[in-house]
Protein backbone atom coordinates (compact mmCIF):
# COMPACT_ATOMS: atom_id res chain seq x y z
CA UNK A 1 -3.61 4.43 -1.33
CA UNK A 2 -4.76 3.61 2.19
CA UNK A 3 -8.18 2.07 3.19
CA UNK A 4 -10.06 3.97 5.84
CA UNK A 5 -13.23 2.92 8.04
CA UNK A 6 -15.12 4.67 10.64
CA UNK A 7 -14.28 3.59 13.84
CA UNK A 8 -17.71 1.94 15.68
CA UNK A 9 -19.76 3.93 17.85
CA UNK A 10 -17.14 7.48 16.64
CA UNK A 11 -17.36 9.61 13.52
CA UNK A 12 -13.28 9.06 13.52
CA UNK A 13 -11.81 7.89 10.18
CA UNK A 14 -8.63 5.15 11.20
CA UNK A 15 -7.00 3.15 8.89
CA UNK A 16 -8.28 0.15 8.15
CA UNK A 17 -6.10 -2.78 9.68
CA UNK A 18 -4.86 -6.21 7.85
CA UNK A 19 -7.26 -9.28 9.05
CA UNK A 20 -5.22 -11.92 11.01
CA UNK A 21 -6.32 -15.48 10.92
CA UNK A 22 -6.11 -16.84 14.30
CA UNK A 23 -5.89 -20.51 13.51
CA UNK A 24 -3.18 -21.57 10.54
CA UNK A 25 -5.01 -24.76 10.51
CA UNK A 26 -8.51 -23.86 9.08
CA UNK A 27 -6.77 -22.60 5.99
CA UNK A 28 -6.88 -25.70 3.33
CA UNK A 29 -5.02 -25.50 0.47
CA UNK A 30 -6.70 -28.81 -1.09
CA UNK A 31 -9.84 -29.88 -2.21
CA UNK A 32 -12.24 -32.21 -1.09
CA UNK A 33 -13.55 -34.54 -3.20
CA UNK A 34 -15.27 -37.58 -2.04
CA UNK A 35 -13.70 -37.87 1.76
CA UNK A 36 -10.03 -37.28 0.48
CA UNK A 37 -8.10 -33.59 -0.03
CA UNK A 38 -6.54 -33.93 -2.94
CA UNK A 39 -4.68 -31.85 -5.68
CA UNK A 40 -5.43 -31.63 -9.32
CA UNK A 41 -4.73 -34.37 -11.69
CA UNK A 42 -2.34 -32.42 -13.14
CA UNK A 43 -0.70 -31.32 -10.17
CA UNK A 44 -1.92 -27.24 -11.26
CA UNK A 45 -2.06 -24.59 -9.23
CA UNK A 46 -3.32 -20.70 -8.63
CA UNK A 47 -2.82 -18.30 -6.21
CA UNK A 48 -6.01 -16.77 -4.12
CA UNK A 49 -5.11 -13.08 -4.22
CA UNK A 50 -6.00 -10.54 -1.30
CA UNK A 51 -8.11 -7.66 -2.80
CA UNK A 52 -7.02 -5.39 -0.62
CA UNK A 53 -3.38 -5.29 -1.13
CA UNK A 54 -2.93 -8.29 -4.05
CA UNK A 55 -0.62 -10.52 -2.46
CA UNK A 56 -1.07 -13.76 -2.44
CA UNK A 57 -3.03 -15.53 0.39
CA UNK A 58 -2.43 -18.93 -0.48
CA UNK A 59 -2.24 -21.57 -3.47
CA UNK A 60 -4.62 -23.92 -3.97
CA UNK A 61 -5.47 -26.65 -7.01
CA UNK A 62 -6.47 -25.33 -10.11
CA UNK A 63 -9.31 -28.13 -10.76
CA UNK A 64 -10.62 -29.07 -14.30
CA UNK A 65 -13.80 -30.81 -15.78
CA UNK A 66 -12.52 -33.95 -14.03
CA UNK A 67 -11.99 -33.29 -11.01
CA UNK A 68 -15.09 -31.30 -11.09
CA UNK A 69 -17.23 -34.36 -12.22
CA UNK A 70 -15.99 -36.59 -9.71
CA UNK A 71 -16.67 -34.06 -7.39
CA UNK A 72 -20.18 -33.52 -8.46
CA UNK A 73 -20.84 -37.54 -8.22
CA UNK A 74 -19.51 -37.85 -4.57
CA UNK A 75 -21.73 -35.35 -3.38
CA UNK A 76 -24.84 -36.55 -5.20
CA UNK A 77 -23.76 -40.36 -3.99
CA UNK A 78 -23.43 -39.01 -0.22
CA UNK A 79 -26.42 -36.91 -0.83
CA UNK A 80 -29.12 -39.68 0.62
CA UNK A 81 -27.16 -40.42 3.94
CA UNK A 82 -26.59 -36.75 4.75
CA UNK A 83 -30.55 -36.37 4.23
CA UNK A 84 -31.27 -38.65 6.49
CA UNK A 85 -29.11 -37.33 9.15
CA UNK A 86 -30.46 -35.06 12.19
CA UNK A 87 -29.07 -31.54 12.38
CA UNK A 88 -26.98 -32.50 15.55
CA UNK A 89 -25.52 -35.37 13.69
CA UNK A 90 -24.15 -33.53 10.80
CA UNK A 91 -22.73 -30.56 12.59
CA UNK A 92 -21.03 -33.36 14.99
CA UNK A 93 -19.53 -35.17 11.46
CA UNK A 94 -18.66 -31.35 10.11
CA UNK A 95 -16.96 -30.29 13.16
CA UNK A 96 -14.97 -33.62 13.89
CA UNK A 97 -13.96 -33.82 10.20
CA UNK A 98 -15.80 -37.03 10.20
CA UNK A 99 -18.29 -37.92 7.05
């Protein structure tokens, strides 16, 4: 089965192309958790699945409760100091990779 689309601004049906990411390095196949990427504790894993076609688009950790928890208390500890921030100075911190 193919996927079709209509084509902008033409009542033509094409086939619908893959999507190409243009920069291998925004992909993360870690989690963040409290300034760190890190795996599971357990070393788990799943793959993310393409809908379109079902192969796999990358693996990633499979976190648990744990991880989850510790997760949820780095945020809420960071939570204050982000607040305070201006706009300008977050978005500087998100796109440097800073925190």
């Amino acid at each position: 089965m193919s996927a079709t689309h209509v084509t902008p601004g033409t009542d033509e049906l094409s086939e619908l192309q893959p999507m190409r990411m243009n920069d291998s390095t925004l992909l993360r196949t870690r989690a963040y958790i409290d300034g760190a990427w890190t795996e599971a504790d357990d070393g788990a894993r799943f793959d993310v699945l393409n809908p379109a076609d079902g192969g796999v688009l990358a693996s990633v950790p499979d976190m648990g409760a744990a991880e989850t928890r510790r997760a949820i208390e780095a945020a809420a500890a960071a939570l204050p100091a982000w607040r305070a921030r201006t706009a300008r100075s977050a978005r500087r911190s998100c796109a440097s990779g800073s925190s």
